[in-house]
PDB file of N, CA and C in Angstrom:
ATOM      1  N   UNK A   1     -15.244  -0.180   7.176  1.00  0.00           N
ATOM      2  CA  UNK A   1     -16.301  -0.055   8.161  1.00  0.00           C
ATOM      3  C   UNK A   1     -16.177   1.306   8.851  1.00  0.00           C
ATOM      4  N   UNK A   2     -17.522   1.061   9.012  1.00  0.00           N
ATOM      5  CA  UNK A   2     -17.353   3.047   9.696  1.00  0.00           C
ATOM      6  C   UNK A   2     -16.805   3.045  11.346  1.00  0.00           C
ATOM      7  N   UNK A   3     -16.275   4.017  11.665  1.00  0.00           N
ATOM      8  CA  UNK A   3     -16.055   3.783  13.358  1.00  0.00           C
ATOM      9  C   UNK A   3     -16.649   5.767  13.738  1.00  0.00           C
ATOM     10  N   UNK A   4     -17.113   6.370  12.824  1.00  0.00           N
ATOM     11  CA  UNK A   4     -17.843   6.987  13.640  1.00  0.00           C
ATOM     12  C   UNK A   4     -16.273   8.606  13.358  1.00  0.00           C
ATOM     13  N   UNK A   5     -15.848   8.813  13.234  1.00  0.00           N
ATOM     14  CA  UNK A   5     -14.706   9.889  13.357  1.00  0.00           C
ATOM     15  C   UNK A   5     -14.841  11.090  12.369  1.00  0.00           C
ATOM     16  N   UNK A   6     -15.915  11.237  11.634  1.00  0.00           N
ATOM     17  CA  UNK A   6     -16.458  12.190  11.206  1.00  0.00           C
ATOM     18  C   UNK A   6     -15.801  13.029  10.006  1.00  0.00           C
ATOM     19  N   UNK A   7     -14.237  12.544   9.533  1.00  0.00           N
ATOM     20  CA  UNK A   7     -13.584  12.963   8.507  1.00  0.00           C
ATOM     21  C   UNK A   7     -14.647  12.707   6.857  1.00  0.00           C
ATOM     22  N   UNK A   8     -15.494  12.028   6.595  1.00  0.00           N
ATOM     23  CA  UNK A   8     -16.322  12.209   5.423  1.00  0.00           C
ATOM     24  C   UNK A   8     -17.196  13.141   5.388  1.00  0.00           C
ATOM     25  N   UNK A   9     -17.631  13.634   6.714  1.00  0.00           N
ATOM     26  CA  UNK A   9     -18.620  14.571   6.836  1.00  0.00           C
ATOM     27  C   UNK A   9     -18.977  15.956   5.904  1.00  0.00           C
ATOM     28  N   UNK A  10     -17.417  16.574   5.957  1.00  0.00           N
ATOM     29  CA  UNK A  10     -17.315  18.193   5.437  1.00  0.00           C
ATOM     30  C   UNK A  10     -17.078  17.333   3.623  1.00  0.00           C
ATOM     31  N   UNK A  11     -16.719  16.413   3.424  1.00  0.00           N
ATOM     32  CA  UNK A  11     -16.673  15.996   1.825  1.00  0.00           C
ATOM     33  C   UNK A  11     -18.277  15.859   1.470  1.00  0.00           C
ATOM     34  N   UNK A  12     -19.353  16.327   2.340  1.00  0.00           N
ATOM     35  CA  UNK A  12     -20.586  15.717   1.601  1.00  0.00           C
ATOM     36  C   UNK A  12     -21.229  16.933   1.499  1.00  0.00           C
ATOM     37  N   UNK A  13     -21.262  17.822   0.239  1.00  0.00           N
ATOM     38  CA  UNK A  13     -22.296  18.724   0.438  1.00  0.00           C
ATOM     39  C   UNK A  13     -23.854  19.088   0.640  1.00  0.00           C
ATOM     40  N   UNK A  14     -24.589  17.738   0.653  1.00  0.00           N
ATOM     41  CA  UNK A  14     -25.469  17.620   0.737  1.00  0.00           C
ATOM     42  C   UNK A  14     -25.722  17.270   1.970  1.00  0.00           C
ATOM     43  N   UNK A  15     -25.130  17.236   2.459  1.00  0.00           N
ATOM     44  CA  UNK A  15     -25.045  16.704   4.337  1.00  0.00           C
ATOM     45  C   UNK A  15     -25.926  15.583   3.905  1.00  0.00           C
ATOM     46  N   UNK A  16     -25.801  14.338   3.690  1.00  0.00           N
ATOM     47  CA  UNK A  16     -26.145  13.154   3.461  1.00  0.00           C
ATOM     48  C   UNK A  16     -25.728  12.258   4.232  1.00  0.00           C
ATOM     49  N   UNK A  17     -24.522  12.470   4.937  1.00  0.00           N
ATOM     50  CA  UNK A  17     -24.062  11.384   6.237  1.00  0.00           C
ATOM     51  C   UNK A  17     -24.820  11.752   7.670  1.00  0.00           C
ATOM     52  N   UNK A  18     -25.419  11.240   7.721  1.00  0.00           N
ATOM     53  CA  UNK A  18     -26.306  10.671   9.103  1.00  0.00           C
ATOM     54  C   UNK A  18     -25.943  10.092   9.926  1.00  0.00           C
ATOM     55  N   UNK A  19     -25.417   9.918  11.442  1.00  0.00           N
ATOM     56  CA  UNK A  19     -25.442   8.943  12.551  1.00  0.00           C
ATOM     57  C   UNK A  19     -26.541   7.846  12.335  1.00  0.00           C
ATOM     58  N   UNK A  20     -26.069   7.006  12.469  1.00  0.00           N
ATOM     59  CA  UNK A  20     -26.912   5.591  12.107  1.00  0.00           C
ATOM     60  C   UNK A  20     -28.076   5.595  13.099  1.00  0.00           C
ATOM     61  N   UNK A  21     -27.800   6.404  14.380  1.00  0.00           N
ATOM     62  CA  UNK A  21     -29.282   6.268  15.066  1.00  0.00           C
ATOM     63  C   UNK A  21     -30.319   7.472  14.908  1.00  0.00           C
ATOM     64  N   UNK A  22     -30.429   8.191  13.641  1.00  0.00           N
ATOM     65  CA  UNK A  22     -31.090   8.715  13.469  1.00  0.00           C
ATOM     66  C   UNK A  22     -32.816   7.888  13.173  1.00  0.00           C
ATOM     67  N   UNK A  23     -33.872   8.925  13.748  1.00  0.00           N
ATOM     68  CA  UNK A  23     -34.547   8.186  13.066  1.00  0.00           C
ATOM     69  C   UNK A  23     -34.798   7.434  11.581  1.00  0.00           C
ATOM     70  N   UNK A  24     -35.724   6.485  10.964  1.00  0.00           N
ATOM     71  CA  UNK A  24     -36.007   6.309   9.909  1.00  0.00           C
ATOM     72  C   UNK A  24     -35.178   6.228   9.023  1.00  0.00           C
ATOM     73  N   UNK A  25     -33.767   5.678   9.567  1.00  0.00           N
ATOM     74  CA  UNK A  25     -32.707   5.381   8.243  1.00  0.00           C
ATOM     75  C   UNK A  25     -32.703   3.573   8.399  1.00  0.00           C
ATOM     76  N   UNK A  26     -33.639   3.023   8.461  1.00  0.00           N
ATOM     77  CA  UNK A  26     -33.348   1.165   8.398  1.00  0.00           C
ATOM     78  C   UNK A  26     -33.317   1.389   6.592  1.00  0.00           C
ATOM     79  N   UNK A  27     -34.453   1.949   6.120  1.00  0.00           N
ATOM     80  CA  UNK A  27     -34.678   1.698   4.181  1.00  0.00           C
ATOM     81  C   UNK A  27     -32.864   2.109   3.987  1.00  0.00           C
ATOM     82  N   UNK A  28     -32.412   3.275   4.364  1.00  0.00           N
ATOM     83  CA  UNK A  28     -31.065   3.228   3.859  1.00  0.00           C
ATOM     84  C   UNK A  28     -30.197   2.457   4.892  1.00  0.00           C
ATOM     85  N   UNK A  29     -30.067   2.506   5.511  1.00  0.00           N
ATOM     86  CA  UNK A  29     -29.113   1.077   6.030  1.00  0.00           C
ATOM     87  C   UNK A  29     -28.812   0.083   5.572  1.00  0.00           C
ATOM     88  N   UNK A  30     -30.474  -0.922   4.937  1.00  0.00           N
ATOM     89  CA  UNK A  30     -30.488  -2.077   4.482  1.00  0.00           C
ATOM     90  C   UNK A  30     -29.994  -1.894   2.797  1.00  0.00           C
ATOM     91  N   UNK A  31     -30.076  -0.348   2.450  1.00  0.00           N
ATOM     92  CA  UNK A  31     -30.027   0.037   0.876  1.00  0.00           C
ATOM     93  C   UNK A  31     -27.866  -0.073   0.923  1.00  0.00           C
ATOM     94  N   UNK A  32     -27.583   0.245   1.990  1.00  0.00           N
ATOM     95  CA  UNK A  32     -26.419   0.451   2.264  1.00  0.00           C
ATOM     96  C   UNK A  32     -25.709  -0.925   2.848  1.00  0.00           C
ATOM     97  N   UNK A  33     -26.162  -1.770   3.046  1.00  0.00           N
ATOM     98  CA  UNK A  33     -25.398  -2.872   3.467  1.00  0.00           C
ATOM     99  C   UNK A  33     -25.565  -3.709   2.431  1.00  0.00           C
ATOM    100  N   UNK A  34     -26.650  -3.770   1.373  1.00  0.00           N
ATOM    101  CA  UNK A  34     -26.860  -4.326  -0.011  1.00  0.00           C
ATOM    102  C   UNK A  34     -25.798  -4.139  -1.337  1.00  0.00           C
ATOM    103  N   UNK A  35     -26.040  -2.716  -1.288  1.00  0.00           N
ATOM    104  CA  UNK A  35     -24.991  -2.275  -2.625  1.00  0.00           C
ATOM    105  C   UNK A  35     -23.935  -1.688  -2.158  1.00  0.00           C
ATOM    106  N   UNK A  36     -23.062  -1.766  -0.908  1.00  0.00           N
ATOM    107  CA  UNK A  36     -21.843  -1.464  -0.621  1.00  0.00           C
ATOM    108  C   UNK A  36     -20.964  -2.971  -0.725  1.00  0.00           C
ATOM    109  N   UNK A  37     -21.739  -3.930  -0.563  1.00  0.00           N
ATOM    110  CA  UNK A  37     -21.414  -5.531  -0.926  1.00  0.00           C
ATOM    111  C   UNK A  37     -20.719  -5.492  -2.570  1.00  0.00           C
ATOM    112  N   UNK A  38     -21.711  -4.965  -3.277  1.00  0.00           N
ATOM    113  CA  UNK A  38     -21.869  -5.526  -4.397  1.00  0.00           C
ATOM    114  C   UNK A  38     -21.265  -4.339  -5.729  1.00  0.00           C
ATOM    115  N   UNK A  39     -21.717  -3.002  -5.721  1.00  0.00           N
ATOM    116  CA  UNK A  39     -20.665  -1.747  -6.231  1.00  0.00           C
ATOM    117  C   UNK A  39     -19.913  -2.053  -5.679  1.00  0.00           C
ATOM    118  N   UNK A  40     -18.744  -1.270  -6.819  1.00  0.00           N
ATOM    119  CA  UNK A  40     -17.387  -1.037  -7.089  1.00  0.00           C
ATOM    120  C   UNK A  40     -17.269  -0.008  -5.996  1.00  0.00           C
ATOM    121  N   UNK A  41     -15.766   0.318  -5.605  1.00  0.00           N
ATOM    122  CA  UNK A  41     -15.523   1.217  -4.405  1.00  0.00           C
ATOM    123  C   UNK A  41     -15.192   2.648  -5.526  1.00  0.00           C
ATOM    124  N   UNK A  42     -15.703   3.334  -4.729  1.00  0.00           N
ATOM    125  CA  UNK A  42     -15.129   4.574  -5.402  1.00  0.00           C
ATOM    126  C   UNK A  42     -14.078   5.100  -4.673  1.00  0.00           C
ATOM    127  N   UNK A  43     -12.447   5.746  -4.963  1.00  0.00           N
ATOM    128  CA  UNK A  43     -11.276   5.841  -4.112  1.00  0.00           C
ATOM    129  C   UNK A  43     -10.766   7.573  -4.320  1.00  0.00           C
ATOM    130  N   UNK A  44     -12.202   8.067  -5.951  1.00  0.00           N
ATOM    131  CA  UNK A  44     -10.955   8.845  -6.157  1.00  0.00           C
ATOM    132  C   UNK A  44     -12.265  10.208  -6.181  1.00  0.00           C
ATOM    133  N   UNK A  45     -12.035  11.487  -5.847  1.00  0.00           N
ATOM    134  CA  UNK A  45     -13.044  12.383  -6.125  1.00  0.00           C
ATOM    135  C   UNK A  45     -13.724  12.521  -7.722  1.00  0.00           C
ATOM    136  N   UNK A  46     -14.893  12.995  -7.864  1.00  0.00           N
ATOM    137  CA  UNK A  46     -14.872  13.303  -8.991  1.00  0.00           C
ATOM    138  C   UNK A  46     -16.252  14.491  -8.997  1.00  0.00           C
ATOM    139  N   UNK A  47     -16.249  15.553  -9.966  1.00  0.00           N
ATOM    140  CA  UNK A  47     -17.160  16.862  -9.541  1.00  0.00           C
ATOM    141  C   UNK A  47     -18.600  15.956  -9.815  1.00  0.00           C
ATOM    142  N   UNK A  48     -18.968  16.767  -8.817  1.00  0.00           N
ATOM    143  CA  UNK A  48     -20.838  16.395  -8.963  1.00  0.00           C
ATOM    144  C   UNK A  48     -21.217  17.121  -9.975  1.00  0.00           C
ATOM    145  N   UNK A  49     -22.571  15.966 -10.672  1.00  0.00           N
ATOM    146  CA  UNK A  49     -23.001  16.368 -11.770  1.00  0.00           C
ATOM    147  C   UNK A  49     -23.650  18.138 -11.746  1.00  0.00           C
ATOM    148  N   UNK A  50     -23.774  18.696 -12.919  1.00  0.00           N
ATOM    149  CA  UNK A  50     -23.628  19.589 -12.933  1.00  0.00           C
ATOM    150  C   UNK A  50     -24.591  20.284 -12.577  1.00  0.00           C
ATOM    151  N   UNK A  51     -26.039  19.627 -12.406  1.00  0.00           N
ATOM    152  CA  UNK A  51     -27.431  20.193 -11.744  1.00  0.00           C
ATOM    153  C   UNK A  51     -27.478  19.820 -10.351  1.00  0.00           C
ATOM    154  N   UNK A  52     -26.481  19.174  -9.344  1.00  0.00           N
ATOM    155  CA  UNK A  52     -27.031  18.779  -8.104  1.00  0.00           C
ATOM    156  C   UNK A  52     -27.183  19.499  -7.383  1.00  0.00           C
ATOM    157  N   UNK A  53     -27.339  20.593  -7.256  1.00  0.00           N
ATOM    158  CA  UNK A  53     -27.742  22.248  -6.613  1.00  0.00           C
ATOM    159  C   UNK A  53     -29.265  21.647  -6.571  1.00  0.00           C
ATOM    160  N   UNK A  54     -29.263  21.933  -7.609  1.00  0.00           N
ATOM    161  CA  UNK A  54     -30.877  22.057  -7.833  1.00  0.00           C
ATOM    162  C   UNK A  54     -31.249  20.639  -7.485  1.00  0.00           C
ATOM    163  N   UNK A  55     -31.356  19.995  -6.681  1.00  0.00           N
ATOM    164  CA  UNK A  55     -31.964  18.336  -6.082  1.00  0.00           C
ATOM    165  C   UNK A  55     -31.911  19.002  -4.888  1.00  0.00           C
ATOM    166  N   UNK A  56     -30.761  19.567  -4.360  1.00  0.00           N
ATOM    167  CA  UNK A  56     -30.938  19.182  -3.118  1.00  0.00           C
ATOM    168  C   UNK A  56     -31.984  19.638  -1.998  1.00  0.00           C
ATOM    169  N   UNK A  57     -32.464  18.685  -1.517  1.00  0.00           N
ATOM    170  CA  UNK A  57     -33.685  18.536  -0.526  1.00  0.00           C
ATOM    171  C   UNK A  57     -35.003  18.761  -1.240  1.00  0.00           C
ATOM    172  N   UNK A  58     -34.882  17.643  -2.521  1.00  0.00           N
ATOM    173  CA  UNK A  58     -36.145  17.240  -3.494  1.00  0.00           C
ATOM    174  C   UNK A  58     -36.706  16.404  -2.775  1.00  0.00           C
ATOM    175  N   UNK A  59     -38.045  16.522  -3.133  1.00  0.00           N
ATOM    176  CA  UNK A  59     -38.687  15.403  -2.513  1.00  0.00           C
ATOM    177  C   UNK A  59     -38.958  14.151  -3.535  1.00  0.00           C
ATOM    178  N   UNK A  60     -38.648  13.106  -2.911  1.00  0.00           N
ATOM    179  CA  UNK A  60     -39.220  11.774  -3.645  1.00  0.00           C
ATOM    180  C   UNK A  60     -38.068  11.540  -4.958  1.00  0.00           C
ATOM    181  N   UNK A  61     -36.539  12.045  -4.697  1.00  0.00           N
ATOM    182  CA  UNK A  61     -35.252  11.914  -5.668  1.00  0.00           C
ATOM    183  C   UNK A  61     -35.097  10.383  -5.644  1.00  0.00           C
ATOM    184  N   UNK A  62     -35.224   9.731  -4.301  1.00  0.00           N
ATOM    185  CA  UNK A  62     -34.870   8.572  -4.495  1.00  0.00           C
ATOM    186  C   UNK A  62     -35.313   7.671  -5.801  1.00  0.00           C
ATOM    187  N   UNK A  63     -37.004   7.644  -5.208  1.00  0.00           N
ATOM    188  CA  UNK A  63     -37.829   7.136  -6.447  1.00  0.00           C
ATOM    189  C   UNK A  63     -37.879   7.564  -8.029  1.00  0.00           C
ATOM    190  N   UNK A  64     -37.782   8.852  -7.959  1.00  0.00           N
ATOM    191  CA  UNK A  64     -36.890   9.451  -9.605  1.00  0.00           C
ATOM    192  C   UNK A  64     -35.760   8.749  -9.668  1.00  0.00           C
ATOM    193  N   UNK A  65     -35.078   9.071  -9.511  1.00  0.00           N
ATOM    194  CA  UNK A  65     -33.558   8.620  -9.812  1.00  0.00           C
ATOM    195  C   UNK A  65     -32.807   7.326  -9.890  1.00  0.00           C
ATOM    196  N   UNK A  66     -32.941   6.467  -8.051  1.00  0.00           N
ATOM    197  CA  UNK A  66     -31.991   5.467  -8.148  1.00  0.00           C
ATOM    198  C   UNK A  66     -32.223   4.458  -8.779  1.00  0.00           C
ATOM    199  N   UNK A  67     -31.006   3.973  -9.030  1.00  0.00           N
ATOM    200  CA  UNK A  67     -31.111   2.758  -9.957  1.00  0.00           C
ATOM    201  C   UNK A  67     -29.912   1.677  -9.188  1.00  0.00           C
ATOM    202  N   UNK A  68     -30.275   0.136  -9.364  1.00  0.00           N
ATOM    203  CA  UNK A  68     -29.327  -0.498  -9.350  1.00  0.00           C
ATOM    204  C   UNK A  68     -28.246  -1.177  -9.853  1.00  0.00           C
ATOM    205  N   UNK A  69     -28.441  -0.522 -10.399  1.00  0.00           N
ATOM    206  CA  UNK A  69     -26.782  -0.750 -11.542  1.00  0.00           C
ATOM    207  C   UNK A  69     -26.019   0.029 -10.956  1.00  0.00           C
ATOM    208  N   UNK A  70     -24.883  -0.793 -11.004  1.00  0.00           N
ATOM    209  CA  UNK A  70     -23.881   0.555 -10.371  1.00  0.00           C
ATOM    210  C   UNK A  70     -23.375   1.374 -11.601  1.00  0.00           C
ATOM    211  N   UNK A  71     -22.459   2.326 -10.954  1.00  0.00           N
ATOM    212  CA  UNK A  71     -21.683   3.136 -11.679  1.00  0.00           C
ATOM    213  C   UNK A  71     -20.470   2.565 -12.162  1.00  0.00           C
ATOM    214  N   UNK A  72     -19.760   3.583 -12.412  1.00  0.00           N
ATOM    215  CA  UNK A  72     -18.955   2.997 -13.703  1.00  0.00           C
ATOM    216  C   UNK A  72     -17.043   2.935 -12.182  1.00  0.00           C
ATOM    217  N   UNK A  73     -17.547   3.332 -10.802  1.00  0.00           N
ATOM    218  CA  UNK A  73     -16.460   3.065 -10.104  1.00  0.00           C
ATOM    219  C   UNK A  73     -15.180   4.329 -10.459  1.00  0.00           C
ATOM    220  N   UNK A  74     -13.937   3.758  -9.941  1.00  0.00           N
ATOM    221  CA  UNK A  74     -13.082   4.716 -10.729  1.00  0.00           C
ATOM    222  C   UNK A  74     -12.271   4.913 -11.860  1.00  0.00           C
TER     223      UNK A  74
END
């Protein structure tokens, strides 16, 4: 559980970690209290795929991309 201490922050290059009271994060909240249940934990680093430069701050990636299947974990 999160308590807020900000050590994941500088690991996200996409600045993707948000304070939960930002606006308009309930779709990921509820996306995040769903499949953090149910995916595998991931424990160990591993390099981002090799185009994620080029996504970042795409519009409409979610709807391209996610899927619910998880990944393959560590």
């Amino acid at each position: 559980e999160c308590i807020d201490c900000g050590v994941c922050e500088p690991e996200c290059p996409a600045e993707a970690i948000l304070p939960d009271t930002e606006d308009n994060l309930e779709k990921w909240l509820e996306l995040n209290t769903k499949f953090s249940a149910e995916w595998p934990n991931i424990t160990q680093s591993k390099e981002p795929p090799a185009d994620a430069d080029e996504h970042k701050g795409e519009e409409g990636k979610f709807e391209k991309f996610f899927s619910p299947e998880p990944g393959e974990g560590d």
